[in-house]
N, C-alpha and C. Protein backbone atom coordinates (compact mmCIF):
# COMPACT_ATOMS: atom_id res chain seq x y z
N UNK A 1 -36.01 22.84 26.82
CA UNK A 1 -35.67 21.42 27.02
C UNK A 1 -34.71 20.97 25.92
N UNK A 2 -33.81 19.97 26.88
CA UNK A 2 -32.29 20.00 25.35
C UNK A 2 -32.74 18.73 24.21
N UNK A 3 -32.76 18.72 23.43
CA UNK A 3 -32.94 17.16 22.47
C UNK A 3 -31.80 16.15 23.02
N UNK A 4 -31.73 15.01 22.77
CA UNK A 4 -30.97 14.05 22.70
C UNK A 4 -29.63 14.26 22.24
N UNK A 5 -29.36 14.97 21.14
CA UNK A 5 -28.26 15.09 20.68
C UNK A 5 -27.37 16.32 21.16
N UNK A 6 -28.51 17.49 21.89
CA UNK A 6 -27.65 18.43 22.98
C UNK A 6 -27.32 17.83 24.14
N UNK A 7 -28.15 17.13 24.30
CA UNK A 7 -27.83 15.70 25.96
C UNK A 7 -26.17 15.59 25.65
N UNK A 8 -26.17 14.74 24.96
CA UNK A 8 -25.26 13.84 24.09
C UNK A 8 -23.67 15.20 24.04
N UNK A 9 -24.19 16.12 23.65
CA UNK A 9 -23.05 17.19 23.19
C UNK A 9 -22.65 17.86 24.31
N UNK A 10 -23.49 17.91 25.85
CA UNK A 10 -23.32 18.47 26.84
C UNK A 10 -22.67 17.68 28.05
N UNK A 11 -22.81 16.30 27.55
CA UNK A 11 -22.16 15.16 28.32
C UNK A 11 -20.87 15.07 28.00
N UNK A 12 -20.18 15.35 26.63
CA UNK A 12 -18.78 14.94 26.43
C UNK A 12 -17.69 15.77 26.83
N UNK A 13 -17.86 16.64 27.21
CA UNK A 13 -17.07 17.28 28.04
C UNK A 13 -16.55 16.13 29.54
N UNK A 14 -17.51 15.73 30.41
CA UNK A 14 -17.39 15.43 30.75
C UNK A 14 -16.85 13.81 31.21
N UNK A 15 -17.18 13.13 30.15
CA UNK A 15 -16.92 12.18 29.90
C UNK A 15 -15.38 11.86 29.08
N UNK A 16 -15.32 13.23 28.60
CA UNK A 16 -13.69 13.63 28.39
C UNK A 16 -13.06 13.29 29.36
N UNK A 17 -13.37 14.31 30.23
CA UNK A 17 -12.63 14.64 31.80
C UNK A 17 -12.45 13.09 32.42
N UNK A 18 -13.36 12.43 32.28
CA UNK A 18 -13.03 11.04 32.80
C UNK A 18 -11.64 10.16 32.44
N UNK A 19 -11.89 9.86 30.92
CA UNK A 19 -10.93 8.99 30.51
C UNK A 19 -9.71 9.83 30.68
N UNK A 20 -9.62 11.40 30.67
CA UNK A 20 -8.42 12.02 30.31
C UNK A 20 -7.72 12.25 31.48
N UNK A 21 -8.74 11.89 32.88
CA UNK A 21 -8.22 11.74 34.39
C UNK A 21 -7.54 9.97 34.49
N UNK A 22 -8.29 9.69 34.04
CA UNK A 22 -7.81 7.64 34.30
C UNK A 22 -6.68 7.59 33.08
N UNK A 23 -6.39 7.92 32.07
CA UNK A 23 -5.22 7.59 31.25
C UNK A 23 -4.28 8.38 32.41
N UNK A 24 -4.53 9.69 32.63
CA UNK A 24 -2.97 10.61 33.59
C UNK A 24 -3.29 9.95 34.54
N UNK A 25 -4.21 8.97 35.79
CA UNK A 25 -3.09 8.24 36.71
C UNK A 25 -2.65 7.05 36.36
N UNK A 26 -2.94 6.17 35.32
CA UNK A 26 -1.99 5.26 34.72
C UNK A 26 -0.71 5.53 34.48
N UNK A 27 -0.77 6.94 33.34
CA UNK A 27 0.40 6.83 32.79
C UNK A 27 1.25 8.08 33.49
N UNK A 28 0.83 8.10 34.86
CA UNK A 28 1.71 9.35 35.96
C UNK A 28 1.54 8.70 37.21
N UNK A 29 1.33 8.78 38.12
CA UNK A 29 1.37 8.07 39.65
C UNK A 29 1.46 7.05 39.43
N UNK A 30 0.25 6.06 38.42
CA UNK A 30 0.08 5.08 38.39
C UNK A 30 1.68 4.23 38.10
N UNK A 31 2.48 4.74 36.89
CA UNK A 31 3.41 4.49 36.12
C UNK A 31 4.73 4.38 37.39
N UNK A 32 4.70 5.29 38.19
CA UNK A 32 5.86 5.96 39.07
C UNK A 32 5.79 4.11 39.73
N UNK A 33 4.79 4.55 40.59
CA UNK A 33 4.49 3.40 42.21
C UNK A 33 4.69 1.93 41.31
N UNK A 34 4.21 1.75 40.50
CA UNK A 34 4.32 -0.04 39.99
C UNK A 34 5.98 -0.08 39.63
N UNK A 35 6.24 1.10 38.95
CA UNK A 35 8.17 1.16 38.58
C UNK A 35 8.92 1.00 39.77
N UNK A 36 8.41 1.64 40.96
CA UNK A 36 9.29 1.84 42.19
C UNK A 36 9.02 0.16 42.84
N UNK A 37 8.12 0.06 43.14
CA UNK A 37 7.64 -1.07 43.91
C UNK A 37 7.08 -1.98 43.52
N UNK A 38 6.56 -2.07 42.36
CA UNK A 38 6.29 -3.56 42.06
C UNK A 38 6.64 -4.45 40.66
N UNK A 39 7.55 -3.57 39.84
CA UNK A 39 8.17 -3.95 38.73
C UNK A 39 8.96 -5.06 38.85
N UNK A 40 9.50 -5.88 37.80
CA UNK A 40 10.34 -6.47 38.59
C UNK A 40 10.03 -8.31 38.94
N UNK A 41 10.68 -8.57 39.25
CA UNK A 41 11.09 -9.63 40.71
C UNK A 41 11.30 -9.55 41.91
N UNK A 42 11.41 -10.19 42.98
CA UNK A 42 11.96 -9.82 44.03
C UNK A 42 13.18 -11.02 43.72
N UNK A 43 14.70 -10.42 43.85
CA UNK A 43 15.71 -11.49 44.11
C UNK A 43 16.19 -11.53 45.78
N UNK A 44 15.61 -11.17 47.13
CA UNK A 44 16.16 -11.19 48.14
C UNK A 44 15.61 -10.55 49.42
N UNK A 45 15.83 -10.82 50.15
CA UNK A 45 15.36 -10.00 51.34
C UNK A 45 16.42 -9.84 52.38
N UNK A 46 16.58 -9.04 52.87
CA UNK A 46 18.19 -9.10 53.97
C UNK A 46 17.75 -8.08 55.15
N UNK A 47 17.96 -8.67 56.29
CA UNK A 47 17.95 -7.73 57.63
C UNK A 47 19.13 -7.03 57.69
N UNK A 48 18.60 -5.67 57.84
CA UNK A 48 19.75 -4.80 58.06
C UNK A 48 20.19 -4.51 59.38
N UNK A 49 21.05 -4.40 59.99
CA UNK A 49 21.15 -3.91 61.53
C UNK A 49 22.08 -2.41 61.55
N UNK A 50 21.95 -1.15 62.02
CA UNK A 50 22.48 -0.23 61.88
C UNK A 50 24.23 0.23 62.48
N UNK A 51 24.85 0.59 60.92
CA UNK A 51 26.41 0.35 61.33
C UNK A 51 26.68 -1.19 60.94
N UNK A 52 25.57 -2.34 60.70
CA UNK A 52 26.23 -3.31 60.62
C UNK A 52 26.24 -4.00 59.13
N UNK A 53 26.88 -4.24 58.34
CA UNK A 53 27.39 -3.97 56.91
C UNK A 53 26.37 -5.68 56.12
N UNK A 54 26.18 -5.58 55.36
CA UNK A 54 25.72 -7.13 55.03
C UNK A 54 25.96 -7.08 53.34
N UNK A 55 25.73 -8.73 52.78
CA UNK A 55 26.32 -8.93 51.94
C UNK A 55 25.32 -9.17 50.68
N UNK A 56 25.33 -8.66 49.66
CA UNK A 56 24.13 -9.19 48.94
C UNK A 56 24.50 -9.57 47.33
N UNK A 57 24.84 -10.45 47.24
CA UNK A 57 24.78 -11.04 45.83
C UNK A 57 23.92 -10.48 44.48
N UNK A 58 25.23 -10.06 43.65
CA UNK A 58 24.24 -9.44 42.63
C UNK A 58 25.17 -9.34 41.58
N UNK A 59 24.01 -9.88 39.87
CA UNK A 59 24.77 -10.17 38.50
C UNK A 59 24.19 -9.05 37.72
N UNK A 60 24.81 -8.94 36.28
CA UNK A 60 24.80 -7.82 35.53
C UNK A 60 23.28 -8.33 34.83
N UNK A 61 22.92 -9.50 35.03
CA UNK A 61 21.74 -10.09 34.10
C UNK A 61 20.51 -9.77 35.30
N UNK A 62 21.09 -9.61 36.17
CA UNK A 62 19.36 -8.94 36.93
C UNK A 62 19.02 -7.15 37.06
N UNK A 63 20.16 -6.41 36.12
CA UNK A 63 19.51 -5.31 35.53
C UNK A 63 18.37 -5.08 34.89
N UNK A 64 18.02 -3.90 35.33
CA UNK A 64 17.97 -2.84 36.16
C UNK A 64 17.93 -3.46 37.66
N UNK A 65 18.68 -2.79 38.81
CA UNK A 65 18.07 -3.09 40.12
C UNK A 65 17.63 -2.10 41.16
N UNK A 66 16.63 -2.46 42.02
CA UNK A 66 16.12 -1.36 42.77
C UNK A 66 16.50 -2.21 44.12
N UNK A 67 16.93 -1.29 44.97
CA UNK A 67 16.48 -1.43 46.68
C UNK A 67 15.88 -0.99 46.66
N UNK A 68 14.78 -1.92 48.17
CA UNK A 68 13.67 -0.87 48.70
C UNK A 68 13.85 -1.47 50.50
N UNK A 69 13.65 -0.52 50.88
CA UNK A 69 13.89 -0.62 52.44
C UNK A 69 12.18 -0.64 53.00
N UNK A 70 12.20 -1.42 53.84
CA UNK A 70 10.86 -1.68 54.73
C UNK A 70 11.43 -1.40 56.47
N UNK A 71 10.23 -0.28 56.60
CA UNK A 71 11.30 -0.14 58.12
C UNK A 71 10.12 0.01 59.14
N UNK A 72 10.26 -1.22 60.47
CA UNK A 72 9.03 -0.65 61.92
C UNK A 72 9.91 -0.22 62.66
N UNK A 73 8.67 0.21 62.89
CA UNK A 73 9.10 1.72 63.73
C UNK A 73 7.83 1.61 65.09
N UNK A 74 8.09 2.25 66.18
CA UNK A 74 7.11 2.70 66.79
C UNK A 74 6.83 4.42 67.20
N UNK A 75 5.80 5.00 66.47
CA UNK A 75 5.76 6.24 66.57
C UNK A 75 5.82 6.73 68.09
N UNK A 76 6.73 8.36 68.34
CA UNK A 76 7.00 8.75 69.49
C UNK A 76 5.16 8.98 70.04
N UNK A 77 5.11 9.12 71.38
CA UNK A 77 3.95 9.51 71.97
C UNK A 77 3.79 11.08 72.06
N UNK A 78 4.71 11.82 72.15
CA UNK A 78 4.66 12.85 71.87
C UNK A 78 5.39 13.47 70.76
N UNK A 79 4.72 14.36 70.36
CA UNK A 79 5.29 14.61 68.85
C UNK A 79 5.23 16.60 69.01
N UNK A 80 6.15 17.03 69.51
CA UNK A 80 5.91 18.71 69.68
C UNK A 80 6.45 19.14 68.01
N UNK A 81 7.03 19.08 67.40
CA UNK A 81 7.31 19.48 66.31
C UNK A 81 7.30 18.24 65.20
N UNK A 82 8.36 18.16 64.30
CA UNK A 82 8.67 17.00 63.45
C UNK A 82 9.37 15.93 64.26
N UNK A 83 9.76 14.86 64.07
CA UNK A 83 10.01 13.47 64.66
C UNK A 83 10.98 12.82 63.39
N UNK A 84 12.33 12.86 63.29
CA UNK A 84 12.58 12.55 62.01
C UNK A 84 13.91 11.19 62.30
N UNK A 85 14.23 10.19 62.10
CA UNK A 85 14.94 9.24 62.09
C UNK A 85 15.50 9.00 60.59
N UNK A 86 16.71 9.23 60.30
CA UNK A 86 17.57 8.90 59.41
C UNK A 86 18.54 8.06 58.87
N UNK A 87 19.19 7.25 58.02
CA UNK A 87 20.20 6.79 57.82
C UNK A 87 21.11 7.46 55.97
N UNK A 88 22.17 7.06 56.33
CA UNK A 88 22.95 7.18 55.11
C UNK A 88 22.90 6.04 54.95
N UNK A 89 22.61 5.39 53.81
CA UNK A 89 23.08 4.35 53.21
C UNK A 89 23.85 3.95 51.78
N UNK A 90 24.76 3.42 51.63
CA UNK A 90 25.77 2.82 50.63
C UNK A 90 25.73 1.55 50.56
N UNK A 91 26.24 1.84 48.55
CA UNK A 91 26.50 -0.01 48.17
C UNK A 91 28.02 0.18 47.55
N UNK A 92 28.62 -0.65 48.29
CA UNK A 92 29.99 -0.92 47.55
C UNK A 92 30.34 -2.34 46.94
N UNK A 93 30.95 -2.12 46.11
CA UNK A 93 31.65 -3.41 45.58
C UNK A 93 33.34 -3.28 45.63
N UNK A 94 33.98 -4.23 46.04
CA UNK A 94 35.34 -4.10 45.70
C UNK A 94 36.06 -2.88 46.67
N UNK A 95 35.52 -2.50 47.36
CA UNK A 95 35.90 -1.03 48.07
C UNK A 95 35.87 0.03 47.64
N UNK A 96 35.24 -0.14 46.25
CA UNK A 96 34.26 0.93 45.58
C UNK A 96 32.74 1.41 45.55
N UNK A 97 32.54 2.77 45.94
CA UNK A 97 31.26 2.77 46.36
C UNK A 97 30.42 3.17 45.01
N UNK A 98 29.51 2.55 44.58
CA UNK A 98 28.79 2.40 43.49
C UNK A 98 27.71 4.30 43.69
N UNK A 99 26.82 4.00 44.98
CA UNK A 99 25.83 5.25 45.19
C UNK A 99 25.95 5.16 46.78
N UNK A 100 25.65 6.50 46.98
CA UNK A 100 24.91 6.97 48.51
C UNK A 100 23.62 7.30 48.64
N UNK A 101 22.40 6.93 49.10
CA UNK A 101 21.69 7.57 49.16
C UNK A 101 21.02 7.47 51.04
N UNK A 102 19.96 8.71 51.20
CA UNK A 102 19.77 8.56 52.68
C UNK A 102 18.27 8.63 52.66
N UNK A 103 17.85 7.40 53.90
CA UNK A 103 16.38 7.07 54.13
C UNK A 103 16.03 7.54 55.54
N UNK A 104 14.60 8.23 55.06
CA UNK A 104 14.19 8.43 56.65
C UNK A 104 12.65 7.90 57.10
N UNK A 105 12.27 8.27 58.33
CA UNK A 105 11.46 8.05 58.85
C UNK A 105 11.01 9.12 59.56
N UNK A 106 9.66 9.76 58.95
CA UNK A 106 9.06 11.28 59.25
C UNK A 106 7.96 11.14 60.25
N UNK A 107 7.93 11.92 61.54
CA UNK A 107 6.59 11.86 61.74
C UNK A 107 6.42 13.66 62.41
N UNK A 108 5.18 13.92 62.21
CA UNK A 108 5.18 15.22 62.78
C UNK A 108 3.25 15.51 62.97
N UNK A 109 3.12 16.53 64.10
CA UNK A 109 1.57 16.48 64.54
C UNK A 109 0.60 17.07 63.00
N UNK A 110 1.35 17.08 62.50
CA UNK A 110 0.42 17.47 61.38
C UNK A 110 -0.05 16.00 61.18
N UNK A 111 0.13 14.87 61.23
CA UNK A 111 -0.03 13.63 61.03
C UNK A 111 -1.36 13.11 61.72
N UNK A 112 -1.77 14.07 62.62
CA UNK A 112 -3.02 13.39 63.72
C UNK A 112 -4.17 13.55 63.49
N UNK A 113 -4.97 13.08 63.70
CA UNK A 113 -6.35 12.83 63.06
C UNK A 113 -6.88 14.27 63.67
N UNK A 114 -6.39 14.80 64.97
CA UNK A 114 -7.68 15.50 65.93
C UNK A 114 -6.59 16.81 65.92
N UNK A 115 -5.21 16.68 65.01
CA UNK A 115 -5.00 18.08 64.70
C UNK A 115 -4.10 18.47 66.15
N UNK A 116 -3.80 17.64 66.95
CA UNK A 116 -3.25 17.93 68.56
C UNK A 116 -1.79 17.59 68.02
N UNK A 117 -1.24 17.93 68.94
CA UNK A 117 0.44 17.47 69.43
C UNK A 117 0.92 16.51 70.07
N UNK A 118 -0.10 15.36 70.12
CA UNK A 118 0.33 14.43 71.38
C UNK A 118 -0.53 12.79 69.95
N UNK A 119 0.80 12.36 69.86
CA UNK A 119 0.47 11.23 69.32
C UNK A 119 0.97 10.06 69.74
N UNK A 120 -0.29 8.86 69.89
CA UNK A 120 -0.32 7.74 70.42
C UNK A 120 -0.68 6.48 69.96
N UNK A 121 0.31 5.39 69.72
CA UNK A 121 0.74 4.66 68.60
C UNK A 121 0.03 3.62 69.54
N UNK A 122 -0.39 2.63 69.24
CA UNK A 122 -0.95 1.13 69.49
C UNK A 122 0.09 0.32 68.46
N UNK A 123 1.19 -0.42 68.67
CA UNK A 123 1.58 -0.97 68.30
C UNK A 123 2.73 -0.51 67.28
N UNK A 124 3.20 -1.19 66.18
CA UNK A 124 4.01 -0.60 65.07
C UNK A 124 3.71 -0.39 64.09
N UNK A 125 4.45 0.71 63.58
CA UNK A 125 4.26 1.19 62.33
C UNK A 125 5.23 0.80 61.38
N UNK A 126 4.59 0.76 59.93
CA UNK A 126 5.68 0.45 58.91
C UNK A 126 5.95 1.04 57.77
N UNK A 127 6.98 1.88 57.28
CA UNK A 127 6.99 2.80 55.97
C UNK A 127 7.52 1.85 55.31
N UNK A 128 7.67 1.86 53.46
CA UNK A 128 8.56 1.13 52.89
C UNK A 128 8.76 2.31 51.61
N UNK A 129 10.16 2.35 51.36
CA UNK A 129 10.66 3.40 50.40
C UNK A 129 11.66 3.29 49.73
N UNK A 130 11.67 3.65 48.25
CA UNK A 130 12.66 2.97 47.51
C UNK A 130 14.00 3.87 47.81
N UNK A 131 15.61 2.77 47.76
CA UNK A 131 16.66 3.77 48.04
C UNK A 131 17.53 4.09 46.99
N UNK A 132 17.43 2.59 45.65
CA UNK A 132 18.41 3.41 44.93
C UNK A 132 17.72 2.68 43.78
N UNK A 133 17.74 3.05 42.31
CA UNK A 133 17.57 2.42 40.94
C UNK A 133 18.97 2.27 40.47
N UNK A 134 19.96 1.05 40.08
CA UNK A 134 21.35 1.17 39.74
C UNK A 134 21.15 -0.22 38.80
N UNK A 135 22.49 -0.15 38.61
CA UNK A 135 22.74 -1.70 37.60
C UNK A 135 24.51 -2.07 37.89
N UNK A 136 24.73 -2.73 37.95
CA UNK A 136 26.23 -3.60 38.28
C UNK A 136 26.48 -4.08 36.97
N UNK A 137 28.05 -3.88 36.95
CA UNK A 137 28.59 -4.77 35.88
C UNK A 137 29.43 -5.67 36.33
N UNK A 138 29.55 -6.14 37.28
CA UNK A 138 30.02 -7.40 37.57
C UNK A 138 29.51 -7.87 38.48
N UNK A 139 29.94 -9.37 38.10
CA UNK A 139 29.04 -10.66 39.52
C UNK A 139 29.92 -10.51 40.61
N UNK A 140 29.12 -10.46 41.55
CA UNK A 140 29.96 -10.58 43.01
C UNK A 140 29.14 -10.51 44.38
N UNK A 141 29.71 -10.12 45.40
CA UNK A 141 29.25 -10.21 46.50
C UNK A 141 29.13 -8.14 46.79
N UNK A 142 28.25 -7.64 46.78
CA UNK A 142 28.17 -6.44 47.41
C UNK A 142 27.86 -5.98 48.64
N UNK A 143 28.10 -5.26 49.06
CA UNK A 143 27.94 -4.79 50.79
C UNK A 143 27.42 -3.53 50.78
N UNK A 144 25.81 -3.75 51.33
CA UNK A 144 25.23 -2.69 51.68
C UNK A 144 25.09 -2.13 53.59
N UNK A 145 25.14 -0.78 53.68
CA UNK A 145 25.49 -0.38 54.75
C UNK A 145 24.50 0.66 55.13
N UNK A 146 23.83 0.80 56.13
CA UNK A 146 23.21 1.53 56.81
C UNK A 146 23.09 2.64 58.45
N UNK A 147 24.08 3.71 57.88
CA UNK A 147 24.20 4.21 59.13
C UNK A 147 23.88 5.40 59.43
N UNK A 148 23.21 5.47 61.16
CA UNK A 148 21.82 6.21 61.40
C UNK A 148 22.92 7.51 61.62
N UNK A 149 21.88 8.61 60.93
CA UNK A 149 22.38 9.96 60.98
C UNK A 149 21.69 10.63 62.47
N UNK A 150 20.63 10.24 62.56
CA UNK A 150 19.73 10.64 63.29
C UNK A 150 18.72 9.67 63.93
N UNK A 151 19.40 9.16 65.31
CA UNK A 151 18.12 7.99 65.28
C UNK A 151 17.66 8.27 66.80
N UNK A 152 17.57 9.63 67.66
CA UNK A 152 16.88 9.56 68.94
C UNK A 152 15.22 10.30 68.73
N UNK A 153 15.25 10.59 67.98
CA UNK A 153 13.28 10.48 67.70
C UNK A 153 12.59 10.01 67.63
N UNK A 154 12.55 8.15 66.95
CA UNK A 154 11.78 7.91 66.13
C UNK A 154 12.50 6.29 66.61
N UNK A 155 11.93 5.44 67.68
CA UNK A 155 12.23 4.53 67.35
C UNK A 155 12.04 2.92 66.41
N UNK A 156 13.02 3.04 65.74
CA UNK A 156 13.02 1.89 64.90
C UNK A 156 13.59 0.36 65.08
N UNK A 157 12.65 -0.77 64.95
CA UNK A 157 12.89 -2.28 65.68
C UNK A 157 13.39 -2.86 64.25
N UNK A 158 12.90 -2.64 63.32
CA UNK A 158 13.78 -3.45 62.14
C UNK A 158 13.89 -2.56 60.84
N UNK A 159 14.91 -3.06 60.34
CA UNK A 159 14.98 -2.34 58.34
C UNK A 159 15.26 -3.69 57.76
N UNK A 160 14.44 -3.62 56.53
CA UNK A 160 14.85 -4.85 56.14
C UNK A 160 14.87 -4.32 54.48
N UNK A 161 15.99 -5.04 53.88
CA UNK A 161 16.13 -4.24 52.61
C UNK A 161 15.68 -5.37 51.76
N UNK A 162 14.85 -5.37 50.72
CA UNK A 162 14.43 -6.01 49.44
C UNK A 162 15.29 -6.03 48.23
N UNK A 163 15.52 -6.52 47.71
CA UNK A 163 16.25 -6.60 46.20
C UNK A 163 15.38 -7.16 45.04
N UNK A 164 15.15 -5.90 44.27
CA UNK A 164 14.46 -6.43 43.02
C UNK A 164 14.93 -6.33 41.38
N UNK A 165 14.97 -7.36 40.85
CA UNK A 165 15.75 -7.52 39.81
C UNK A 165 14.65 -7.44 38.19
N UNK A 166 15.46 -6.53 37.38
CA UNK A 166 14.74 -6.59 36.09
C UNK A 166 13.80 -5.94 36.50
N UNK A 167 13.68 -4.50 37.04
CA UNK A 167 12.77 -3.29 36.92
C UNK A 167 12.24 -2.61 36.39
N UNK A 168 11.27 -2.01 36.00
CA UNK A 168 11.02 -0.99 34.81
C UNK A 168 11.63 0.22 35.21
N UNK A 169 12.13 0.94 34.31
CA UNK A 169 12.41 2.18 34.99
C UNK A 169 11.32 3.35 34.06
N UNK A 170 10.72 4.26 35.11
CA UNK A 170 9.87 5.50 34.71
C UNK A 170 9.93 6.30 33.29
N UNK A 171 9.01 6.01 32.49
CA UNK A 171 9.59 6.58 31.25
C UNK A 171 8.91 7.96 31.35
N UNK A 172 10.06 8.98 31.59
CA UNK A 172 9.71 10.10 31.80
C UNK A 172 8.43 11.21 30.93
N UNK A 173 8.88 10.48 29.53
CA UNK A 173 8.04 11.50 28.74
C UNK A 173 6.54 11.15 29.26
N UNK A 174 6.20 10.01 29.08
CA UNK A 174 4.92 9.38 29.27
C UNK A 174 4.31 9.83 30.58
N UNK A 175 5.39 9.98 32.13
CA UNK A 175 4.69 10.05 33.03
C UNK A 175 4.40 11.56 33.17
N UNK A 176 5.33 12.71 32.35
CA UNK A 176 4.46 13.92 32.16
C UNK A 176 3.24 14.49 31.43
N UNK A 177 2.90 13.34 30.28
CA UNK A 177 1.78 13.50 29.36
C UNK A 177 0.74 12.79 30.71
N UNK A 178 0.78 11.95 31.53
CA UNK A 178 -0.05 11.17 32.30
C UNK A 178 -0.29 12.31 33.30
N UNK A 179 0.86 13.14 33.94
CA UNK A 179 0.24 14.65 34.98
C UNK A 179 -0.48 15.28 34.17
N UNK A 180 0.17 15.62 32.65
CA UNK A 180 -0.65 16.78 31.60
C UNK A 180 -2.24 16.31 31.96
N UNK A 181 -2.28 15.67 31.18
CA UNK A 181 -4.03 14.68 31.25
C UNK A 181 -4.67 14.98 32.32
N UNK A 182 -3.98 14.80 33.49
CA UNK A 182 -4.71 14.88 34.92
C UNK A 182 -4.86 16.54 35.33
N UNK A 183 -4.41 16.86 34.52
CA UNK A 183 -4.78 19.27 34.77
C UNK A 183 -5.70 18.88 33.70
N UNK A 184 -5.39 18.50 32.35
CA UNK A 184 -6.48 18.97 31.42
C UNK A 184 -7.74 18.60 31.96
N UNK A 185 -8.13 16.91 32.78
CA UNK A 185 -9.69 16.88 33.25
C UNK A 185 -9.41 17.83 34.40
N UNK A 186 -8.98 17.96 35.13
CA UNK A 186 -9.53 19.27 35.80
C UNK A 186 -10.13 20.23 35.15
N UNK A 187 -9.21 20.81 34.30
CA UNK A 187 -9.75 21.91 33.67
C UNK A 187 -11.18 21.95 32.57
N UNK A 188 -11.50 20.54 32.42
CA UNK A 188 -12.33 20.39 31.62
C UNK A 188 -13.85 19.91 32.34
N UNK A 189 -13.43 19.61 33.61
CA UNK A 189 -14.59 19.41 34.91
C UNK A 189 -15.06 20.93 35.63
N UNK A 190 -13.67 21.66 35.20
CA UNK A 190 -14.68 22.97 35.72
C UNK A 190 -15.22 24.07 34.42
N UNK A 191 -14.74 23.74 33.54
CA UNK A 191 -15.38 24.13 32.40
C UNK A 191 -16.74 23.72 32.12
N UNK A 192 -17.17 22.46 32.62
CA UNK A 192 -18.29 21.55 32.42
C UNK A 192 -19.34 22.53 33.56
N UNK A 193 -18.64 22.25 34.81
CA UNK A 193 -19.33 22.98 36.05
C UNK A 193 -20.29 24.35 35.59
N UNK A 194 -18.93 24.94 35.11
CA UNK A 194 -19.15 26.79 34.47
C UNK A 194 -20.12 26.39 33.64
N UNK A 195 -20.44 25.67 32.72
CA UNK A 195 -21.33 25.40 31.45
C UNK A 195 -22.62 25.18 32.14
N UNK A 196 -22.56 24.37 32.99
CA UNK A 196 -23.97 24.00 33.73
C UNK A 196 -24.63 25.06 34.51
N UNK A 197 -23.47 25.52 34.92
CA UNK A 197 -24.13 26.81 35.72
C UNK A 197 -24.70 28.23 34.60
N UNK A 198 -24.04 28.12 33.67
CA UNK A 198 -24.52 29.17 32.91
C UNK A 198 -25.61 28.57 32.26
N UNK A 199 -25.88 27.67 32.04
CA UNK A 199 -27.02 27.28 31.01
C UNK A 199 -28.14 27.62 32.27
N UNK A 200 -27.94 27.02 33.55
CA UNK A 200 -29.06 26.65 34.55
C UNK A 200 -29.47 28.41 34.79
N UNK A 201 -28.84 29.46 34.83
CA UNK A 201 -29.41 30.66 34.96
C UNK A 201 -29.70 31.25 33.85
N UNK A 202 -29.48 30.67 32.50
CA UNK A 202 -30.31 31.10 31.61
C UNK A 202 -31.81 30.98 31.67
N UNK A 203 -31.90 29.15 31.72
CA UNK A 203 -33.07 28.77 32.11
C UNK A 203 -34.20 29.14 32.79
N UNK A 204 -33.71 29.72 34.63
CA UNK A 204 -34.38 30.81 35.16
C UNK A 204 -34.91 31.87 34.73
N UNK A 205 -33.55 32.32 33.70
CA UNK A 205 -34.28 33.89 33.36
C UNK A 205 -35.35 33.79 32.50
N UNK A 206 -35.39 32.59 31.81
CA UNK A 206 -36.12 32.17 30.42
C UNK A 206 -38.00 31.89 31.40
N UNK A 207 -37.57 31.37 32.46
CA UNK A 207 -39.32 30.54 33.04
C UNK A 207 -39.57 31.88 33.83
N UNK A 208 -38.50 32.85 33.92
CA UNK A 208 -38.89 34.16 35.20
C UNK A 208 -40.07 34.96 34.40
């Protein structure tokens, strides 16, 4: 039978593993998703229509800026392989194009609850995904553009692009010490496991 203070010495392992799992998703997933999506302000919201160009106002004092695209969709009913809907999208200023980047919309039967090939949507669906982290040095009027690379799979009823101003951006070192953390409690939850299990067949052999 262990005393109090082997209690105590056989618990911290584990209780390691805890805090050293909750600091790595703060300072790793946790860190990523609040930087991407909720850092920030929101300065805007704009309907996009595909091929059709729109205008979005933007100063050097709402650096850092992120787009994020929000897009419904209604998933296909049948889904034999992947299901994939695409766009290229660009921001220009001046008839200069600042970035390109391209957004999609994935669906494939790996997605189904019952593991089949045949998927059946009740209504719409909605992804939202960030498209670019940038910063402008001048005030003006910019024109963002959205055009579908790929759009007979997957139909889509709206995109609507967000503008958020004064972002955090991901501080890299931190969000790899925040993954580190999240292997070390692993590794320190099955170290704990292994410990319990070896003590518990000592025990046996000890009352056998």
């Amino acid at each position: 039978m262990q005393n109090p203070t082997q209690q105590r010495g056989a618990a911290m392992p584990a209780i390691l593993a805890i805090l050293c799992g909750l600091a790595g998703l703060v300072l790793g997933p946790g860190q990523i998703v609040y930087c991407m999506f909720f850092s920030g302000s929101a300065a805007g919201e704009y309907a996009c229509k595909p091929d059709k160009p729109i205008t979005i106002p933007l100063a050097p004092t709402q650096n850092p800026l992120r787009l994020i695209a929000k897009i419904e969709y209604t998933k296909p009913r049948h889904i034999i392989h992947t299901a994939v809907t695409s766009y290229d999208t660009t921001l220009t200023f001046a008839g200069e194009q600042l970035w390109a980047e391209q957004i999609r919309v994935r669906e494939s039967d790996d997605d189904d609850d019952d593991g089949g090939s045949i998927s059946i949507s009740m209504g719409s669906s909605y992804t939202t995904t960030p498209i670019a982290l940038f910063s402008v040095e001048q005030e003006g009027d910019y024109t963002f553009v959205a055009k579908p690379t790929r759009d007979n799979d997957i139909k889509v009823h709206a995109l609507t692009v967000t503008v958020r101003e004064n972002v955090r951006v991901v501080h890299t070192l931190s969000a790899v010490a925040g993954f580190g953390l999240m292997v070390l409690a692993i590794v320190l939850v099955v170290m704990t496991a292994r410990g319990k299990g070896g003590r518990s067949n000592v025990a046996e052999r000890g009352t056998a």
